[in-house]
C-alpha atoms as a PDB file:
ATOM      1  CA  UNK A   1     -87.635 -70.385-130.523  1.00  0.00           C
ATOM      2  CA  UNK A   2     -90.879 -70.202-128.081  1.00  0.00           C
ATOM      3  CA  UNK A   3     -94.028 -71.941-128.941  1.00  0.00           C
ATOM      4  CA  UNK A   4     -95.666 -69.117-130.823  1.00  0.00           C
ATOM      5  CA  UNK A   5     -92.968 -66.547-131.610  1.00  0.00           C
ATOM      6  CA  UNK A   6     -93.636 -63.771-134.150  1.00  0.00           C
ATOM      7  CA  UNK A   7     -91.236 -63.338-136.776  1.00  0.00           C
ATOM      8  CA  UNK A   8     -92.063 -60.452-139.605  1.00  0.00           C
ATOM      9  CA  UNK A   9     -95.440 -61.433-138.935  1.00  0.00           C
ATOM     10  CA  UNK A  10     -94.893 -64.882-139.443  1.00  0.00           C
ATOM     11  CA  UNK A  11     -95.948 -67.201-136.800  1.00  0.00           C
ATOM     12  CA  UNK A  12     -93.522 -70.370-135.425  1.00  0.00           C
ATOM     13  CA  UNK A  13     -94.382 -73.099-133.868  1.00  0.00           C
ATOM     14  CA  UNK A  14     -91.527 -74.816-131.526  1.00  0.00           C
ATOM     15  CA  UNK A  15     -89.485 -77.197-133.995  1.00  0.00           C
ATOM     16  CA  UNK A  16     -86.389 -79.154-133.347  1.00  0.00           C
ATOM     17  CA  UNK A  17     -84.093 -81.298-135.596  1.00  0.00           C
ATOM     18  CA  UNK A  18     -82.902 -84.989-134.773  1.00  0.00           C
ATOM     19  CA  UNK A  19     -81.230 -87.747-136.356  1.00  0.00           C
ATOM     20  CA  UNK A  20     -81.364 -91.198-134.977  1.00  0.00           C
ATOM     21  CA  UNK A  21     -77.543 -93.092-135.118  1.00  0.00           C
ATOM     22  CA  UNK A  22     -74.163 -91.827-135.414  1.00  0.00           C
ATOM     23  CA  UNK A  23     -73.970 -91.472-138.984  1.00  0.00           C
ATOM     24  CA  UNK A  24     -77.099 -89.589-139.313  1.00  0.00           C
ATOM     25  CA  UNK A  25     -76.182 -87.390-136.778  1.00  0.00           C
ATOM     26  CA  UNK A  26     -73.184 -86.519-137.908  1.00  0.00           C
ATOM     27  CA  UNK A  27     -74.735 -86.060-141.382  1.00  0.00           C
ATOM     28  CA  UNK A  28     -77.061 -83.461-139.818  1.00  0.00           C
ATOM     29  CA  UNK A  29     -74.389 -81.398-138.239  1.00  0.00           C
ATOM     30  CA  UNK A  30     -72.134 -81.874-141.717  1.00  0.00           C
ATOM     31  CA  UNK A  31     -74.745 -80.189-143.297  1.00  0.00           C
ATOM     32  CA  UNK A  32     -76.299 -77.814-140.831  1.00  0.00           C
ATOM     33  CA  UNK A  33     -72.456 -76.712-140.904  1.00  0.00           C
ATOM     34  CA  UNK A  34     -72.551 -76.330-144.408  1.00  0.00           C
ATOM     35  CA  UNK A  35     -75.616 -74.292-144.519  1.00  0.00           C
ATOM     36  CA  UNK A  36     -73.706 -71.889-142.028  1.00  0.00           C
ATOM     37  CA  UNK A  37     -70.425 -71.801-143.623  1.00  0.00           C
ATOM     38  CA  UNK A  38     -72.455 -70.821-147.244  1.00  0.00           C
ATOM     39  CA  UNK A  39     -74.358 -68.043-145.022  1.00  0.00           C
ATOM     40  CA  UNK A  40     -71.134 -66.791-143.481  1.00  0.00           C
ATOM     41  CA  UNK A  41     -69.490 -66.981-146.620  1.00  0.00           C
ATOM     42  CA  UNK A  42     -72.134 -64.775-148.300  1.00  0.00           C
ATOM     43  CA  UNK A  43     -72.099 -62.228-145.942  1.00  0.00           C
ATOM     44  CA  UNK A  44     -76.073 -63.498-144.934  1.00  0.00           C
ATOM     45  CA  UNK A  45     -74.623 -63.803-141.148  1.00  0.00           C
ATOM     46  CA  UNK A  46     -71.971 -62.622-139.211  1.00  0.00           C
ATOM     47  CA  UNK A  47     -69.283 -64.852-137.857  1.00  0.00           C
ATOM     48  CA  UNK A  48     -70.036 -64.066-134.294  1.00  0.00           C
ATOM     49  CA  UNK A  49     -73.883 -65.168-135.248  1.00  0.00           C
ATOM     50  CA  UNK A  50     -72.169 -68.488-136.518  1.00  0.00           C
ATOM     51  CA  UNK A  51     -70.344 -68.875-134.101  1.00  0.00           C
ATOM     52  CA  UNK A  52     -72.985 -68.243-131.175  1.00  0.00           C
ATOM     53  CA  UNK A  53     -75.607 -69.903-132.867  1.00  0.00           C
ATOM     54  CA  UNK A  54     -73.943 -73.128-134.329  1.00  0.00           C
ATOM     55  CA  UNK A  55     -70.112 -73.384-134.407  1.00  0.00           C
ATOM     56  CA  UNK A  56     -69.777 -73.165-130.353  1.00  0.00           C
ATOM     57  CA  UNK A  57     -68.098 -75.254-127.917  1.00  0.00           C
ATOM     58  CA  UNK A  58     -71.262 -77.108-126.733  1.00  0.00           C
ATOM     59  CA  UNK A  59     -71.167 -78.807-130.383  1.00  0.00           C
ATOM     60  CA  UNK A  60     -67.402 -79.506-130.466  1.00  0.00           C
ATOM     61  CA  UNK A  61     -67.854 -81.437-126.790  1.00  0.00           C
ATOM     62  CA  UNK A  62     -70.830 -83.605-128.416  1.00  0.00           C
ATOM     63  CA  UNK A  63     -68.507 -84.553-131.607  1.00  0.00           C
ATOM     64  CA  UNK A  64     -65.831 -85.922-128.581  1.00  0.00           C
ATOM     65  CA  UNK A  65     -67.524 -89.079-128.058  1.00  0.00           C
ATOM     66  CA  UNK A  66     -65.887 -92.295-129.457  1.00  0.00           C
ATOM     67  CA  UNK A  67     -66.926 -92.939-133.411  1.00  0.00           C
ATOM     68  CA  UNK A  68     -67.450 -89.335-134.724  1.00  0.00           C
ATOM     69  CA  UNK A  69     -65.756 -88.564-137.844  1.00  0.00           C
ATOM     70  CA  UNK A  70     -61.986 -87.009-137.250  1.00  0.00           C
ATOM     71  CA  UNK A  71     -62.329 -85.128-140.200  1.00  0.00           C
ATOM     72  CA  UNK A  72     -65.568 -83.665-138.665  1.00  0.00           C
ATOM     73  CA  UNK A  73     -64.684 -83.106-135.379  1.00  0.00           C
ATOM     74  CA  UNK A  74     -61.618 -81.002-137.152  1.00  0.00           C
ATOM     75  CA  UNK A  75     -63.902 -78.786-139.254  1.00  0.00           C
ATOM     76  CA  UNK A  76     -66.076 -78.088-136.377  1.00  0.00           C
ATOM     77  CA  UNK A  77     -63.060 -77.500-134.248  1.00  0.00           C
ATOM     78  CA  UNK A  78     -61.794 -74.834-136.947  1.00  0.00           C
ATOM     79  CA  UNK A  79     -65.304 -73.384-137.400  1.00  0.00           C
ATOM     80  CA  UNK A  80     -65.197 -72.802-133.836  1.00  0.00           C
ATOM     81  CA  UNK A  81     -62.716 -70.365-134.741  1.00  0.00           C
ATOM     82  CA  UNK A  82     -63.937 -68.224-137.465  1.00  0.00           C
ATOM     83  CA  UNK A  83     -65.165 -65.513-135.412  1.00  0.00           C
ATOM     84  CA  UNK A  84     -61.199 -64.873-134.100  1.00  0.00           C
ATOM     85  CA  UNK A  85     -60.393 -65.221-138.113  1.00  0.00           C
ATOM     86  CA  UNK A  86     -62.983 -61.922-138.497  1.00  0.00           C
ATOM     87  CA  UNK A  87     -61.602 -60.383-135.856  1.00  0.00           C
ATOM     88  CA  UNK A  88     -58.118 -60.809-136.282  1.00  0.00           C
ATOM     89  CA  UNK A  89     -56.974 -61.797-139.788  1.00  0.00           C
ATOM     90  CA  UNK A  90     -60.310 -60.622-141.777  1.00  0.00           C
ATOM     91  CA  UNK A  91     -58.640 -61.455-145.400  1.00  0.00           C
ATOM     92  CA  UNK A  92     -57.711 -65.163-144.199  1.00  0.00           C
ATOM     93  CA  UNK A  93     -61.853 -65.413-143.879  1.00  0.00           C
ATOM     94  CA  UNK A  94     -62.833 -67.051-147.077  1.00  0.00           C
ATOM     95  CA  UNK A  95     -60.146 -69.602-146.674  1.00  0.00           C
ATOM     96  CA  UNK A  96     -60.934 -70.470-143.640  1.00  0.00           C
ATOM     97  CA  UNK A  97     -64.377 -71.213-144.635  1.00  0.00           C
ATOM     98  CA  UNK A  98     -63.365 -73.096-147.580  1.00  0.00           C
ATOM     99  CA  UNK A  99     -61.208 -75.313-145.877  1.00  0.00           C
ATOM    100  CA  UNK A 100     -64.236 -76.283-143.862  1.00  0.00           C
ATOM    101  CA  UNK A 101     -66.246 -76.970-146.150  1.00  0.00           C
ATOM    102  CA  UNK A 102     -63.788 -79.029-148.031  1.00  0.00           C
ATOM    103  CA  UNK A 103     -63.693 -81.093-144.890  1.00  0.00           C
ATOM    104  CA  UNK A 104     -67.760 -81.305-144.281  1.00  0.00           C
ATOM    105  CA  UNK A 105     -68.181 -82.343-147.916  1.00  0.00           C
ATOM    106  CA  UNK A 106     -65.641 -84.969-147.548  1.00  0.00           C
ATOM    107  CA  UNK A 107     -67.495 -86.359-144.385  1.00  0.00           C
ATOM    108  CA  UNK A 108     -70.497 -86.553-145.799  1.00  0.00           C
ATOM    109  CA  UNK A 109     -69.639 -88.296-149.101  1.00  0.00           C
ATOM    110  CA  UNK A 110     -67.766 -90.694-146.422  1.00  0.00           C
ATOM    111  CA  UNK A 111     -70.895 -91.055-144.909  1.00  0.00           C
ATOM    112  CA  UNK A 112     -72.774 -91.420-147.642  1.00  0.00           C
ATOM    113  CA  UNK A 113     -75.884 -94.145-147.377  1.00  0.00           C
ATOM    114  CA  UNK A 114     -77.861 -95.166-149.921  1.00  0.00           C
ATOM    115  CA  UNK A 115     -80.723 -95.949-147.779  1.00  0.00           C
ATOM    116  CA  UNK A 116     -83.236 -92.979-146.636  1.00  0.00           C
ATOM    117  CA  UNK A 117     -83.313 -93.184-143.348  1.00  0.00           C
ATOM    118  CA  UNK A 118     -87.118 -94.080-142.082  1.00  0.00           C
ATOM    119  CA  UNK A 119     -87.041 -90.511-139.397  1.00  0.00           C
ATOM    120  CA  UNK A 120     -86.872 -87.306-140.875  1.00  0.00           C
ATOM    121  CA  UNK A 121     -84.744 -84.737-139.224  1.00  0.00           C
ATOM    122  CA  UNK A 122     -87.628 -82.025-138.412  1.00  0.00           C
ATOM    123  CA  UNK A 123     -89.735 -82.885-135.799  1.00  0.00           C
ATOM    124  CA  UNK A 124     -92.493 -80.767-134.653  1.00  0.00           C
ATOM    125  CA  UNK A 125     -92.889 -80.565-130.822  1.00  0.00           C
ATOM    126  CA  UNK A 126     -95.920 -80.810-129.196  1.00  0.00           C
ATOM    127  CA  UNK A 127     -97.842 -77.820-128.236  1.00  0.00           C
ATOM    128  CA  UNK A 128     -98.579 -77.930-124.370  1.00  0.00           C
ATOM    129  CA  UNK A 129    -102.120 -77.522-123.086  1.00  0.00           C
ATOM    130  CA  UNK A 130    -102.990 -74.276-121.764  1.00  0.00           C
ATOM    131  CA  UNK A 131    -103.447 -74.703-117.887  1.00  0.00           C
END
């Protein structure tokens, strides 16, 4: 998203989302994936939309490095795959997307903290200074 993008009239300002630690990371993507997988499943987005905008292989890499949740990194793995699913077997769809959310949910209650973390998640970027 630029600095000032118009959307429906709306204006945006640049925003990003990060998590500070393992577990909080992974709880982010656990429930960013969630959010998708309720989208997809509703017919709100398209599986290729998922599957460009979240469930791609850039994500799967990050979830390689040493202390990520199995169960995650197999969810994401099979989300990766949901837009072949579509394609190919479109009536296997909703199963496919339950499955992963059975996984994400059991991540996150395995991650589950009692203790709100002290950063929150959105984080507003700076605006540059015009030149």
């Amino acid at each position: 998203m630029s600095e000032s993008s118009s959307i429906r009239g709306a204006s945006m300002e640049d925003v990003s989302l990060r998590a500070e630690g393992g577990d909080e990371a992974q709880r982010l993507v656990a429930i960013s994936a969630l959010g998708m997988c309720r989208a997809l499943a509703s017919s709100a987005v398209t599986a290729a939309y998922a599957c460009r905008q979240l469930f791609g292989p850039a994500l799967l890499a990050r979830l390689e490095a040493p202390g990520v949740h199995p169960e995650l990194r197999h969810a994401i793995h099979l989300a990766t795959e949901l837009e072949d699913v579509a394609d190919l077997v479109p009536d296997k769809l909703h199963s496919s997307i339950t499955e992963i959310e059975t996984k994400l949910l059991a991540v996150l209650s395995s991650l589950a903290s009692i203790e709100v973390p002290a950063e929150k998640w959105l984080v507003k970027r700076p605006v540059p200074a015009p030149h």
